[in-house]
N, C-alpha and C. Protein backbone atom coordinates (compact mmCIF):
# COMPACT_ATOMS: atom_id res chain seq x y z
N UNK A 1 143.57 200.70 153.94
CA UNK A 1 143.45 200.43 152.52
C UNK A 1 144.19 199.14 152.15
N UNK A 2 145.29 199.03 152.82
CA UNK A 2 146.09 197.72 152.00
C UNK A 2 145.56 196.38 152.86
N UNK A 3 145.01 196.79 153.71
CA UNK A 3 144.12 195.56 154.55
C UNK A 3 142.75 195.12 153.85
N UNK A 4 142.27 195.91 153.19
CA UNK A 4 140.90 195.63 152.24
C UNK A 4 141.72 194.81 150.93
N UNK A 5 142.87 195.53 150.68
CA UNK A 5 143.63 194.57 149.35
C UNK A 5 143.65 193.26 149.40
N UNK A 6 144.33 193.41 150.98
CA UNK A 6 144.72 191.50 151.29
C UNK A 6 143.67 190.99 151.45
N UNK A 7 142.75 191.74 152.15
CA UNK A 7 141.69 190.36 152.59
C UNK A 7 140.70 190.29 151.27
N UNK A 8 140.62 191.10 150.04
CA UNK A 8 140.24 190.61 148.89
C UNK A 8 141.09 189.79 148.08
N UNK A 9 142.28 189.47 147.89
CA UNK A 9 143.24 188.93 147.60
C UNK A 9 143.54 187.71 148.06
N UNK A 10 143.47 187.63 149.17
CA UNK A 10 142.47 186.22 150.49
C UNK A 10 141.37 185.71 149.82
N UNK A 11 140.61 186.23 149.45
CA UNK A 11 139.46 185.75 149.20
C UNK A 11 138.90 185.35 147.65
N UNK A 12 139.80 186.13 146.69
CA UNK A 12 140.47 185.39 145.52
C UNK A 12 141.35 184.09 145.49
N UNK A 13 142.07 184.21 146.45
CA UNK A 13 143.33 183.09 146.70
C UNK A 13 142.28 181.50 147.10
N UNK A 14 141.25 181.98 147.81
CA UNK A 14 140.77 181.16 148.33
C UNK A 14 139.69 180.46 147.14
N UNK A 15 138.83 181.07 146.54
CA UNK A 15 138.16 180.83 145.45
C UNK A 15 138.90 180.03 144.23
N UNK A 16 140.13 180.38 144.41
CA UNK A 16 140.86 179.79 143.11
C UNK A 16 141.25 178.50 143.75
N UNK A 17 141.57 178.36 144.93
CA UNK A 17 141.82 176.79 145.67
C UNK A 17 140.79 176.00 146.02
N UNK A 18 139.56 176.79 146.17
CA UNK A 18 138.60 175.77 145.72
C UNK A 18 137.99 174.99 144.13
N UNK A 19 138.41 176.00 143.64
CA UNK A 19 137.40 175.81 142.10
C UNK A 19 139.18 174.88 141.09
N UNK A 20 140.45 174.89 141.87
CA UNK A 20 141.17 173.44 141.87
C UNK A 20 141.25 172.23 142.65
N UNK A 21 140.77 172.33 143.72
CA UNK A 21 139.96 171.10 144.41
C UNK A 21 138.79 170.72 143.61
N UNK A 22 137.86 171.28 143.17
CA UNK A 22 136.80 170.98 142.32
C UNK A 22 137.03 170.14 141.60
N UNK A 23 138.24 170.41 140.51
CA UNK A 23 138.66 170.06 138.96
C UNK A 23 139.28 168.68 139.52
N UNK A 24 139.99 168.67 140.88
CA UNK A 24 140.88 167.44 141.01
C UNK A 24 139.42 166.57 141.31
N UNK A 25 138.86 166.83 141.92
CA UNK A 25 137.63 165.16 142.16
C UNK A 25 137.06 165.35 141.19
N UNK A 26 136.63 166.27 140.02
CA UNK A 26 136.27 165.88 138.58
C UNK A 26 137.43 164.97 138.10
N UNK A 27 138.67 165.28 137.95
CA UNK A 27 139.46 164.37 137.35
C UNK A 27 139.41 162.99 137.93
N UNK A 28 139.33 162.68 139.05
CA UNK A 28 139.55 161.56 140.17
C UNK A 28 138.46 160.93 139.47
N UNK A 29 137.30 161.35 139.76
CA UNK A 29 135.97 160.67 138.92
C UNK A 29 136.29 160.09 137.34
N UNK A 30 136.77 160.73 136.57
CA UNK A 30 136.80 160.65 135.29
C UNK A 30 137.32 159.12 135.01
N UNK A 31 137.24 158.75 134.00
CA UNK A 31 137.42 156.96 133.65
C UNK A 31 139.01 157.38 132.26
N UNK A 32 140.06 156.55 133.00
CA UNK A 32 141.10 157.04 131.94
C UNK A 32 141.29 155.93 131.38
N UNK A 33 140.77 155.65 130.02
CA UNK A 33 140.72 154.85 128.75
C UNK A 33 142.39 153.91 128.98
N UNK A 34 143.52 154.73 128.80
CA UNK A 34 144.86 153.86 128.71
C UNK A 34 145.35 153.41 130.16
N UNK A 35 145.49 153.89 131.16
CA UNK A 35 145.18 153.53 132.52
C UNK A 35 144.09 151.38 132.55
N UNK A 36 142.81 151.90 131.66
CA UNK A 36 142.39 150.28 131.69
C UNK A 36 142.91 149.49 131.01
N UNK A 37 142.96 150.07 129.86
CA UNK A 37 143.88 149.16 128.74
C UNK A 37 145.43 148.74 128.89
N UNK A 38 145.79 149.30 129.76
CA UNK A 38 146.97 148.95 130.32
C UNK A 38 146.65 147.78 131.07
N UNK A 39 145.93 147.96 132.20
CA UNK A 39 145.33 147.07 133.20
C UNK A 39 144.73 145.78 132.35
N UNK A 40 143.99 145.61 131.43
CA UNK A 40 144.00 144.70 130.86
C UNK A 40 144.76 143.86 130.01
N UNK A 41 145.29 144.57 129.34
CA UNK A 41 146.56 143.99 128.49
C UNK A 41 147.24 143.37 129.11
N UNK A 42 147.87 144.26 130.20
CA UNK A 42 148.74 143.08 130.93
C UNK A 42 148.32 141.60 131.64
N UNK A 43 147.19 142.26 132.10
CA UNK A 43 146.12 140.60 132.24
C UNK A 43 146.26 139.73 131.69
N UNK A 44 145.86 140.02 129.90
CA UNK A 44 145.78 139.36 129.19
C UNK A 44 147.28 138.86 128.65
N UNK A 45 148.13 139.22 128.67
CA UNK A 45 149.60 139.63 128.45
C UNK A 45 149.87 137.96 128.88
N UNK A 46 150.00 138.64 130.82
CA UNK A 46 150.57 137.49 131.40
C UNK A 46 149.44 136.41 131.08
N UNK A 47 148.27 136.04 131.26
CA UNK A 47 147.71 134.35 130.90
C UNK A 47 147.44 134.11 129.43
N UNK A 48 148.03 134.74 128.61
CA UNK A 48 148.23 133.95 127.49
C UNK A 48 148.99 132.57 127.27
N UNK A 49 148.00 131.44 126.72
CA UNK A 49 148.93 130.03 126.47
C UNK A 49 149.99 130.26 125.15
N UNK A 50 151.03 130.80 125.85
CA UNK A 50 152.00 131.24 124.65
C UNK A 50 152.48 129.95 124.15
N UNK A 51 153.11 129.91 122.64
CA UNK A 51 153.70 129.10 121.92
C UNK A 51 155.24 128.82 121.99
N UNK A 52 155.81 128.24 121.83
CA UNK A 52 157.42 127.59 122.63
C UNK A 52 158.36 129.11 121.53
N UNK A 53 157.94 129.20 120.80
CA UNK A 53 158.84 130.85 120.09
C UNK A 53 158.31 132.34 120.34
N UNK A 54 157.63 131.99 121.32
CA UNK A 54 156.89 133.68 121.82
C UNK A 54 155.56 134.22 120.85
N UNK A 55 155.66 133.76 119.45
CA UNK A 55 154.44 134.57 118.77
C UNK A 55 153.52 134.98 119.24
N UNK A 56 152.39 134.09 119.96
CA UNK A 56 151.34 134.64 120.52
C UNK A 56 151.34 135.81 121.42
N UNK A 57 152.28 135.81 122.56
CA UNK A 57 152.57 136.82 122.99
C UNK A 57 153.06 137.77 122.58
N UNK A 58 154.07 138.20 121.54
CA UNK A 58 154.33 138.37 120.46
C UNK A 58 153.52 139.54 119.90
N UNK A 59 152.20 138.77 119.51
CA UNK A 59 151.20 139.81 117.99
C UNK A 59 150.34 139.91 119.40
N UNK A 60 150.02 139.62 120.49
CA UNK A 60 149.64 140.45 121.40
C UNK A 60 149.54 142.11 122.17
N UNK A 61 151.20 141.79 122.08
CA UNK A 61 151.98 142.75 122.63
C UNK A 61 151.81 144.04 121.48
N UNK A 62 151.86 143.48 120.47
CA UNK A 62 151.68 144.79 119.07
C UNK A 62 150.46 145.60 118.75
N UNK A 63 149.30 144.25 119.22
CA UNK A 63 147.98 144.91 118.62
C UNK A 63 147.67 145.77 119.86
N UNK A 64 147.89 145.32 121.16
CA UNK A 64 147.66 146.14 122.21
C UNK A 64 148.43 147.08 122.37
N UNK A 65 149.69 147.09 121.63
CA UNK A 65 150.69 148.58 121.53
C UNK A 65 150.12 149.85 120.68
N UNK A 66 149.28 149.35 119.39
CA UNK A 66 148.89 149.77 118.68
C UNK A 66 147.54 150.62 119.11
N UNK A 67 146.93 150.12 119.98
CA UNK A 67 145.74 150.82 120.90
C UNK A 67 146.34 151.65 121.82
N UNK A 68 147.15 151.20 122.73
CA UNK A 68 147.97 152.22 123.64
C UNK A 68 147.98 153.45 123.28
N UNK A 69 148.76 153.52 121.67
CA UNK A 69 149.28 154.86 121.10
C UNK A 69 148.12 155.70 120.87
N UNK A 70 146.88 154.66 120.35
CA UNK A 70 146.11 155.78 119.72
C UNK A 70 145.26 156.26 121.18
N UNK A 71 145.13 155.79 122.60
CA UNK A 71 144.97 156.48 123.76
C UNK A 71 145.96 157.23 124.60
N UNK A 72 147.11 157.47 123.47
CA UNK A 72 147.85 158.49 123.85
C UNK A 72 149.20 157.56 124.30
N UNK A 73 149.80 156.28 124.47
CA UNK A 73 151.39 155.92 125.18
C UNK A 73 152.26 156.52 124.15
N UNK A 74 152.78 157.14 124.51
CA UNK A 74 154.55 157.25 124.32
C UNK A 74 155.38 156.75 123.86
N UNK A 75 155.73 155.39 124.94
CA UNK A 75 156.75 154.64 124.60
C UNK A 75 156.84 154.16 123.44
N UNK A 76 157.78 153.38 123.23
CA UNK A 76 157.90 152.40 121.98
C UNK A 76 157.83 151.01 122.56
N UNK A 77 157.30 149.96 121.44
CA UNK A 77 157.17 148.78 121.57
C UNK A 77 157.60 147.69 122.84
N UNK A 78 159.30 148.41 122.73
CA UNK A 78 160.06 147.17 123.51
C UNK A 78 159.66 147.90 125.09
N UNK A 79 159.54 149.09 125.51
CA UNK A 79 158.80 149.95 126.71
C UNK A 79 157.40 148.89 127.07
N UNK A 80 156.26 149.10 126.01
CA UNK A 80 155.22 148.22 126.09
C UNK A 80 155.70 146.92 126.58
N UNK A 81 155.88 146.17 125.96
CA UNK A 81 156.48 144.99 126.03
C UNK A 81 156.87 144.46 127.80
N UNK A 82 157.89 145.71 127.96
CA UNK A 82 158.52 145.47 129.53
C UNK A 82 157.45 146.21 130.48
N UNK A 83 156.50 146.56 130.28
CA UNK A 83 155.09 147.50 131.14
C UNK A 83 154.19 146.19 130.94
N UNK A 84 154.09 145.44 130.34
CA UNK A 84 153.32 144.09 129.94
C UNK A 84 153.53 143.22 130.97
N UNK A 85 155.10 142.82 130.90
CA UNK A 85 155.86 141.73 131.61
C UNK A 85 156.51 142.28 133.12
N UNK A 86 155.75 143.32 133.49
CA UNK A 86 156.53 143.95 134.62
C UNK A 86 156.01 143.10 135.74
N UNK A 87 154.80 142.59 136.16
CA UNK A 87 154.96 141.93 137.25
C UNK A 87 155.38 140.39 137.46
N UNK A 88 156.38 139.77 137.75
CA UNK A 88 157.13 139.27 138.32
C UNK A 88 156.22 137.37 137.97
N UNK A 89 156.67 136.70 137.52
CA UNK A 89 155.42 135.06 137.40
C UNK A 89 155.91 134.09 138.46
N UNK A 90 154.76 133.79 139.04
CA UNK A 90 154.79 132.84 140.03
C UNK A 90 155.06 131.25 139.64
């Protein structure tokens, strides 16, 4: 009797680790909106022809902070800002 338990219990265990393998390559597939906008911003971030007092970069950094939030970032501004300027200029 407790051998019919386990090996149904096995075979639940197993169903539920597939049908979360499932969900993970649905997620993997899925397109994450702030993930690009990150990726771009900072693009755009670093080759901006900034102005000798920062502005341009500046009202950059805000309007693209301002999108961030509404795809869900967290941080605050000066966070953005240093996630912008994080890779290193040649």
């Amino acid at each position: 009797m407790r051998a019919a338990r386990l090996e149904q219990a096995l075979e639940r265990l197993s169903a539920a680790i597939c049908d979360v393998e499932s969900e993970l390559e649905a997620m993997k597939r899925e397109h994450d909106p702030l993930a690009s906008h990150i990726f771009v911003s900072r693009r755009r971030y670093l080759n901006v022809n900034d102005t000798k007092d920062g502005k341009r970069r500046e009202m950059n950094a805000r309007l693209s902070f301002d999108t961030a939030c509404e795809l869900g970032f967290r941080g605050s501004l000066d966070e953005w800002e240093r996630l912008m300027d994080a890779v290193a200029k040649r």
